[in-house]
C-alpha atoms as a PDB file:
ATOM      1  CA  UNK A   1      -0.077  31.568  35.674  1.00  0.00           C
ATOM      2  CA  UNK A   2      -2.065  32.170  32.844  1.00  0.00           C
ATOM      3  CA  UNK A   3      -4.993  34.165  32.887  1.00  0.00           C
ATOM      4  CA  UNK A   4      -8.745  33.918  30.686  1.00  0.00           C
ATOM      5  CA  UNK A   5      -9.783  37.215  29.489  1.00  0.00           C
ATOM      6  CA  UNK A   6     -12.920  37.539  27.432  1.00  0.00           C
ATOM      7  CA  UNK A   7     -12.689  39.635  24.485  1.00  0.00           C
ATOM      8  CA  UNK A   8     -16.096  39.192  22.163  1.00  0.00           C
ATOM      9  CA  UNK A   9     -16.593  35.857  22.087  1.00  0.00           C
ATOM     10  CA  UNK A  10     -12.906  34.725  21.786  1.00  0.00           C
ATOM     11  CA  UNK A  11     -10.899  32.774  24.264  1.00  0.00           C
ATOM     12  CA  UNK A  12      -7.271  34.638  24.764  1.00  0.00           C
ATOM     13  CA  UNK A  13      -4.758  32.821  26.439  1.00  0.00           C
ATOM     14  CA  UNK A  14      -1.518  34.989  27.759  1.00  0.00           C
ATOM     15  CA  UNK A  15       1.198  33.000  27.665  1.00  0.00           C
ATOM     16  CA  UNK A  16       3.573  33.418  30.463  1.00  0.00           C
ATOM     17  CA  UNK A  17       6.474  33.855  28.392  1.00  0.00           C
ATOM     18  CA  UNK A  18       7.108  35.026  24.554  1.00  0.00           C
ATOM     19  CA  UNK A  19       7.656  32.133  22.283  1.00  0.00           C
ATOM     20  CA  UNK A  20      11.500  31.922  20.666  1.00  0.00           C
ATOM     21  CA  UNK A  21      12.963  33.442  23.674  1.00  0.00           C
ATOM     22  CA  UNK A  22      15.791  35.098  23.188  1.00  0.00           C
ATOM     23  CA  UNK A  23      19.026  35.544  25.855  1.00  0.00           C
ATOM     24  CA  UNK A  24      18.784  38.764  28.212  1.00  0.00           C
ATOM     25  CA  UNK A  25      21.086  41.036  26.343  1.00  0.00           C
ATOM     26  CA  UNK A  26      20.266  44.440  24.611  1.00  0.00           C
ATOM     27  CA  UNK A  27      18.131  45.374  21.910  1.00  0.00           C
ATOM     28  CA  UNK A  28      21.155  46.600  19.976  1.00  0.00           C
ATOM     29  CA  UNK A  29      23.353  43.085  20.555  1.00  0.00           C
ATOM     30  CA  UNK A  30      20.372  40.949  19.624  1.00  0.00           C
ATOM     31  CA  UNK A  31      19.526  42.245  16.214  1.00  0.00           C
ATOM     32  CA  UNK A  32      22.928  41.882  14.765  1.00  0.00           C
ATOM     33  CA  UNK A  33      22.732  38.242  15.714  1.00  0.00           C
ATOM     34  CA  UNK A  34      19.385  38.182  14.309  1.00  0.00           C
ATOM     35  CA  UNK A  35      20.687  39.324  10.627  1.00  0.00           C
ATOM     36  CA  UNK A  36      23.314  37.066  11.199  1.00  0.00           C
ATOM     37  CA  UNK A  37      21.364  33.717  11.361  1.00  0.00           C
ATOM     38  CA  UNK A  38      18.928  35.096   8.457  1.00  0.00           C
ATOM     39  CA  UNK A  39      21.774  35.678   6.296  1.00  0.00           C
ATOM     40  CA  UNK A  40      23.672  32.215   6.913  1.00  0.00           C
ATOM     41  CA  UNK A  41      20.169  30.677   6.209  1.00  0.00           C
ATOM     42  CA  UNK A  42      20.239  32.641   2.754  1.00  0.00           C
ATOM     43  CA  UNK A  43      23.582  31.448   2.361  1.00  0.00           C
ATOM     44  CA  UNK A  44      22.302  27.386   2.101  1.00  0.00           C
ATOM     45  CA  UNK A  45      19.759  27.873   0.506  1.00  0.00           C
ATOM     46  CA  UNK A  46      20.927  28.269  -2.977  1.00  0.00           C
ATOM     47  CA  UNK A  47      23.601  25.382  -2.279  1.00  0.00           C
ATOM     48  CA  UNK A  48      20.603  23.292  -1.816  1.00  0.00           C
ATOM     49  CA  UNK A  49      18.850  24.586  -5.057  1.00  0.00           C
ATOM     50  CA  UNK A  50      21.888  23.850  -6.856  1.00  0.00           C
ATOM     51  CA  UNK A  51      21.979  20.533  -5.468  1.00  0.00           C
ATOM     52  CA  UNK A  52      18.150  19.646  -6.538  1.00  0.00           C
ATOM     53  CA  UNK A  53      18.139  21.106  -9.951  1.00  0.00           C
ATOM     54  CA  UNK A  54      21.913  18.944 -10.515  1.00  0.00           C
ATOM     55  CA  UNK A  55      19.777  16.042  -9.283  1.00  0.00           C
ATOM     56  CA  UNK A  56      16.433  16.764 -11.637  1.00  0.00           C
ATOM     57  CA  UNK A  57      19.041  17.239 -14.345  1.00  0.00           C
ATOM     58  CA  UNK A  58      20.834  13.734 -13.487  1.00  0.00           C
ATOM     59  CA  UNK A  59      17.129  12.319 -13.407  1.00  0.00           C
ATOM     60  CA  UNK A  60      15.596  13.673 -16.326  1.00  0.00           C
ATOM     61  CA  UNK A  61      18.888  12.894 -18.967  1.00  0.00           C
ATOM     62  CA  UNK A  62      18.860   9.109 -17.583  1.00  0.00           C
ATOM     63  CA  UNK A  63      16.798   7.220 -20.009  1.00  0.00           C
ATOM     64  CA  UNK A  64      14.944   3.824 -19.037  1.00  0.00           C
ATOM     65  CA  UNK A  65      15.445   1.896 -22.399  1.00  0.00           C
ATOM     66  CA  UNK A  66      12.104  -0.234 -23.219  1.00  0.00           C
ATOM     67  CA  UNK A  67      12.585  -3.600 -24.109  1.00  0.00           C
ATOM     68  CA  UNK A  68      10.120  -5.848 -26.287  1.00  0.00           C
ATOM     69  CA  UNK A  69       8.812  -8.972 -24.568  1.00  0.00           C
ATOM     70  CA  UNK A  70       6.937 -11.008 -26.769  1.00  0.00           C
ATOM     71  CA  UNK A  71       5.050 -13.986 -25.778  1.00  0.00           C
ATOM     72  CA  UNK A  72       3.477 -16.539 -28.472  1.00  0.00           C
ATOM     73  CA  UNK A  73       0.139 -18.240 -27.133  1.00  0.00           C
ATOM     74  CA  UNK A  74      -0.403 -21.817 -28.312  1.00  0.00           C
ATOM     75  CA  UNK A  75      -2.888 -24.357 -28.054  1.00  0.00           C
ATOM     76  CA  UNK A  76      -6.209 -21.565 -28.423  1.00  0.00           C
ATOM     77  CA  UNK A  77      -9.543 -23.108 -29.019  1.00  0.00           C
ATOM     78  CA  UNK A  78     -10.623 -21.042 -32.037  1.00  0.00           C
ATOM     79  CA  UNK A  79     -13.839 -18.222 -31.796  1.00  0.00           C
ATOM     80  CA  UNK A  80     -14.228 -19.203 -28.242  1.00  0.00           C
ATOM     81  CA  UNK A  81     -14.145 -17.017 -25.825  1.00  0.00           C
ATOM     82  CA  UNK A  82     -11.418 -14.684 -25.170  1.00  0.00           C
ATOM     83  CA  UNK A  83      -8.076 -15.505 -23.748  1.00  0.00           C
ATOM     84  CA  UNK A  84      -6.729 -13.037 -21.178  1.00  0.00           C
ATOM     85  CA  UNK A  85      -2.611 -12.720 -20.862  1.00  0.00           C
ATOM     86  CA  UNK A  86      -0.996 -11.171 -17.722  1.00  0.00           C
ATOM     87  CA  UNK A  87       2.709 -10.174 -17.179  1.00  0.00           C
ATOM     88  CA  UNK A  88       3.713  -9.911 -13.228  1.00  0.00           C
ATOM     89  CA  UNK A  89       7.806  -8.313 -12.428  1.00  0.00           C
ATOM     90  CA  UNK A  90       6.670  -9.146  -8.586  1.00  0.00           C
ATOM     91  CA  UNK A  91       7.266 -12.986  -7.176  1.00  0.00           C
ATOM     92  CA  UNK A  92       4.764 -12.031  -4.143  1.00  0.00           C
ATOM     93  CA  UNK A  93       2.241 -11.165  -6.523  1.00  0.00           C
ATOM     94  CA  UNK A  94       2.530 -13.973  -8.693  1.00  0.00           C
ATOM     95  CA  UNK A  95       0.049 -14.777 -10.294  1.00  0.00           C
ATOM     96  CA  UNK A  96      -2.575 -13.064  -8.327  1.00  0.00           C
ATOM     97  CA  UNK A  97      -5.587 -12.085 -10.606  1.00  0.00           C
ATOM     98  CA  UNK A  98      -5.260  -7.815 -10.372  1.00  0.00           C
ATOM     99  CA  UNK A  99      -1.637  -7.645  -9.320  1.00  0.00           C
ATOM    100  CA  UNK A 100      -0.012  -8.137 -12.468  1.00  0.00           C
ATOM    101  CA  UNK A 101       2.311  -5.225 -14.046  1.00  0.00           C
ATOM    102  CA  UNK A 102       0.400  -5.534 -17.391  1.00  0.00           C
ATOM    103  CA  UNK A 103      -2.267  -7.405 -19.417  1.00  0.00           C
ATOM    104  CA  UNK A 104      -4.126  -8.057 -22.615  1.00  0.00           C
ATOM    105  CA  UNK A 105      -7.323  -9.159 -23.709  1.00  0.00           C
ATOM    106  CA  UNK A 106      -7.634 -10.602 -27.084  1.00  0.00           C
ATOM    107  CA  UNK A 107     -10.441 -12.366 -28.959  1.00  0.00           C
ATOM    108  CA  UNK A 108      -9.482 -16.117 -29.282  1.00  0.00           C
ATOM    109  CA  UNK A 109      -9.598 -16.216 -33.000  1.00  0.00           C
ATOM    110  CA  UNK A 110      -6.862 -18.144 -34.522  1.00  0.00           C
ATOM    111  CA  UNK A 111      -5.272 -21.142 -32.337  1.00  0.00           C
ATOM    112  CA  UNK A 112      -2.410 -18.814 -32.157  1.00  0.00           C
ATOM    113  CA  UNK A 113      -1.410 -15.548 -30.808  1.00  0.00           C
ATOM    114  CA  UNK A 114       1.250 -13.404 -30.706  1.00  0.00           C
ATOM    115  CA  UNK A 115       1.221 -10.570 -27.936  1.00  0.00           C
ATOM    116  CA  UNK A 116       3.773  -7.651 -27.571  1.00  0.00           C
ATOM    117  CA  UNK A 117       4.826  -5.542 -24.047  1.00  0.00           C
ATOM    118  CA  UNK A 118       6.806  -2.554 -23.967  1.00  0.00           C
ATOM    119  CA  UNK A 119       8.876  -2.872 -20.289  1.00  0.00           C
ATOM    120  CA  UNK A 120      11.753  -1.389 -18.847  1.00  0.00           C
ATOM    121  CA  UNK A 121      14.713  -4.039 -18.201  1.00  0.00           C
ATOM    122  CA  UNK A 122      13.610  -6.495 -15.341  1.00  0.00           C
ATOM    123  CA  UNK A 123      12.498 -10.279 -14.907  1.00  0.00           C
ATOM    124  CA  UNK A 124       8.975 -11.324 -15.644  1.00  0.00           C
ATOM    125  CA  UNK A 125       6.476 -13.983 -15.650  1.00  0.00           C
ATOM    126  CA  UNK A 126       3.599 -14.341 -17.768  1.00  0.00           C
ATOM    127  CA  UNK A 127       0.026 -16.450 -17.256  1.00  0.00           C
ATOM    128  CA  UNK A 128      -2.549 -16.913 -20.000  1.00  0.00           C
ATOM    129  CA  UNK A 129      -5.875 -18.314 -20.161  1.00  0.00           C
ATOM    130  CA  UNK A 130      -8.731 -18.834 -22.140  1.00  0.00           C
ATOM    131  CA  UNK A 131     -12.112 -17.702 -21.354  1.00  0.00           C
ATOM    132  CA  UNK A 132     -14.812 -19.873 -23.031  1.00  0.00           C
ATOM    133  CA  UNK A 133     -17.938 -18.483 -20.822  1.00  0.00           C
ATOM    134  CA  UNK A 134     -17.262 -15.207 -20.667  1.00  0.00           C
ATOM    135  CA  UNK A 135     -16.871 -14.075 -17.184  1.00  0.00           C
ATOM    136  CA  UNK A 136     -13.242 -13.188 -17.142  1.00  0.00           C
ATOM    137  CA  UNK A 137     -12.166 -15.583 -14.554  1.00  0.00           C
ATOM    138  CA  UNK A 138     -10.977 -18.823 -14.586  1.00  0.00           C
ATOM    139  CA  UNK A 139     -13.318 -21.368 -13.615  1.00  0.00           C
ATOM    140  CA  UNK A 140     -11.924 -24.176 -11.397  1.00  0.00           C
ATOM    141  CA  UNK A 141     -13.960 -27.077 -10.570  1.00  0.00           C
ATOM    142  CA  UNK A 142     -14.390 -28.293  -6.914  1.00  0.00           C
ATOM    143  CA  UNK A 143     -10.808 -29.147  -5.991  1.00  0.00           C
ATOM    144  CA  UNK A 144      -9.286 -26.260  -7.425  1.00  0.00           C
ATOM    145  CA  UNK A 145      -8.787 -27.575 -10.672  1.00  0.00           C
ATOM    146  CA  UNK A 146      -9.058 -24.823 -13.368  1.00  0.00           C
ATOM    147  CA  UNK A 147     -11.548 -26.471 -15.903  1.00  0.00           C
ATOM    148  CA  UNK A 148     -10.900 -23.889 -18.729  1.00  0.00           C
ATOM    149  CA  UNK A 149      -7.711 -23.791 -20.786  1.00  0.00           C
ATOM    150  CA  UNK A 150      -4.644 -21.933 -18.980  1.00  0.00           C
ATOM    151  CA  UNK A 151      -0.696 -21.395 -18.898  1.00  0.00           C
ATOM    152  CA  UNK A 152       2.515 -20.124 -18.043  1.00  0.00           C
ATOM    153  CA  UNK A 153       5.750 -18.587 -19.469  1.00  0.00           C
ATOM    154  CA  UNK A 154       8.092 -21.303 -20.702  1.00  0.00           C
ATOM    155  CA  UNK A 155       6.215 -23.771 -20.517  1.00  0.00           C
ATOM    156  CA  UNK A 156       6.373 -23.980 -16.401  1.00  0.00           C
ATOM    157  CA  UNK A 157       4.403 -26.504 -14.030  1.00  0.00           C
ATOM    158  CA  UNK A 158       3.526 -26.509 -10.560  1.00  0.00           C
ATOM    159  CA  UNK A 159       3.086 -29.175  -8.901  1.00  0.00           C
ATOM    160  CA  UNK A 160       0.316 -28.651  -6.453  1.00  0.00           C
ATOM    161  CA  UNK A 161      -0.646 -24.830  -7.905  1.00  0.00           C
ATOM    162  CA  UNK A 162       0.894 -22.127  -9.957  1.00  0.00           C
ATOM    163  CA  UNK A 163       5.007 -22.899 -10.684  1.00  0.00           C
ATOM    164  CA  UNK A 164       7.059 -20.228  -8.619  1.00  0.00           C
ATOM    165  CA  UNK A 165       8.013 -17.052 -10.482  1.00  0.00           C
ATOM    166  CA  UNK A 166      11.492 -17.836 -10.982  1.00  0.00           C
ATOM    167  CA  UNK A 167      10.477 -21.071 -13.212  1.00  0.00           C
ATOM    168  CA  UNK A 168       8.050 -18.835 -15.295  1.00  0.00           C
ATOM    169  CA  UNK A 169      10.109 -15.663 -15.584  1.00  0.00           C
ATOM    170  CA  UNK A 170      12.121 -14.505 -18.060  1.00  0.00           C
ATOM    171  CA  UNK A 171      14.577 -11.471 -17.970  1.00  0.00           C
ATOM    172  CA  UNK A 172      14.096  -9.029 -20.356  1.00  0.00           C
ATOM    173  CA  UNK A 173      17.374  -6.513 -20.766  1.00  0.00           C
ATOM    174  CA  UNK A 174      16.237  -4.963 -24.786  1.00  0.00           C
ATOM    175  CA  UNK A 175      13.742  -7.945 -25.764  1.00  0.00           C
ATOM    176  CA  UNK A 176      12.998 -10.964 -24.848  1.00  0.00           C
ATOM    177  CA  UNK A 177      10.743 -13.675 -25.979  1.00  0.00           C
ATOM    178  CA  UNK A 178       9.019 -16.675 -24.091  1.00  0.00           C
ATOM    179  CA  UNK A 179       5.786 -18.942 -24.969  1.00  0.00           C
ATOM    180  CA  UNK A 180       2.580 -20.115 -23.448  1.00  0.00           C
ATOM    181  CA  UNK A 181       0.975 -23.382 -24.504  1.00  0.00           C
ATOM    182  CA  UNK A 182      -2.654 -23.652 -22.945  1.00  0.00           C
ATOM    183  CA  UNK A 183      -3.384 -26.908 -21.577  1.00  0.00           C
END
């Protein structure tokens, strides 16, 4: 049973037994065990040190090469507006505004651009628009029908929506390039 004592404004709870029970043997048989298990546990642990710094070493000597994708914007309506260029390596997030990998925004000053992304190895799709009002989204009209100027990596078409990623995406192993004529 476990009894309440009081002891100045404390709440002590005996516990009926000792917690980590040992076996009923002798003070002089348990403490060689005792060193025993605290020495075998010494024993690991530097194997397991060993094994993390050999695996921070093999992590920190591999090297993610960068590649270069470049994609070339056509079809820009000159000083209007800003055109806004989004790279996605996810097809679930494609192309949901806020979930891309990377982006750009660039003022729309020549009725071409030319826009650069440093990425490790991997497939992508990009998505570009233009931005004539000014309130970084683009507009769509009532049927869903973007009214401003838009996009995608080579040249791809939906055909009720967005294309699907793999139509847009390009894989980049060192560089790649791809193009986006707005329409």
């Amino acid at each position: 049973m476990t009894k309440r004592r009081r002891s100045k404004g404390a709440v002590w709870h005996s516990l009926p037994s000792p917690i980590g029970t040992y076996p009923r043997t002798a003070f002089s048989e348990m403490l060689p065990a005792m060193q025993l298990k605290q020495q075998s546990n010494l024993s690991v642990k530097p194997r397991r040190r060993l094994a993390l710094f050999g695996l921070s070493a093999a992590i920190a000597t591999t090297t993610v090469f960068a590649g270069d994708l470049t994609i070339e914007i056509s079809g820009i309506t000159p000083d209007r507006g800003k055109v806004y260029v989004a790279v996605y390596d996810d097809p679930e997030t494609f192309p949901i505004s806020g979930r891309q990998r990377v982006g750009q925004i660039l003022a729309a000053g020549d009725r071409r651009l030319t826009v650069h992304f440093d990425l490790p190895p991997g497939r992508y799709a990009a998505v570009a628009f233009q931005d004539f009002n000014g309130n970084g989204i683009l507009d769509k009209n009532f049927f869903g029908i973007p009214k401003e100027p838009y996009g995608f990596s080579n040249g791809a078409h939906g055909s009720a929506g967005p294309p699907k990623f793999s139509a847009a995406a390009v894989t980049l192993e060192r560089d790649a390039a791809t193009s986006i004529a707005l329409k």
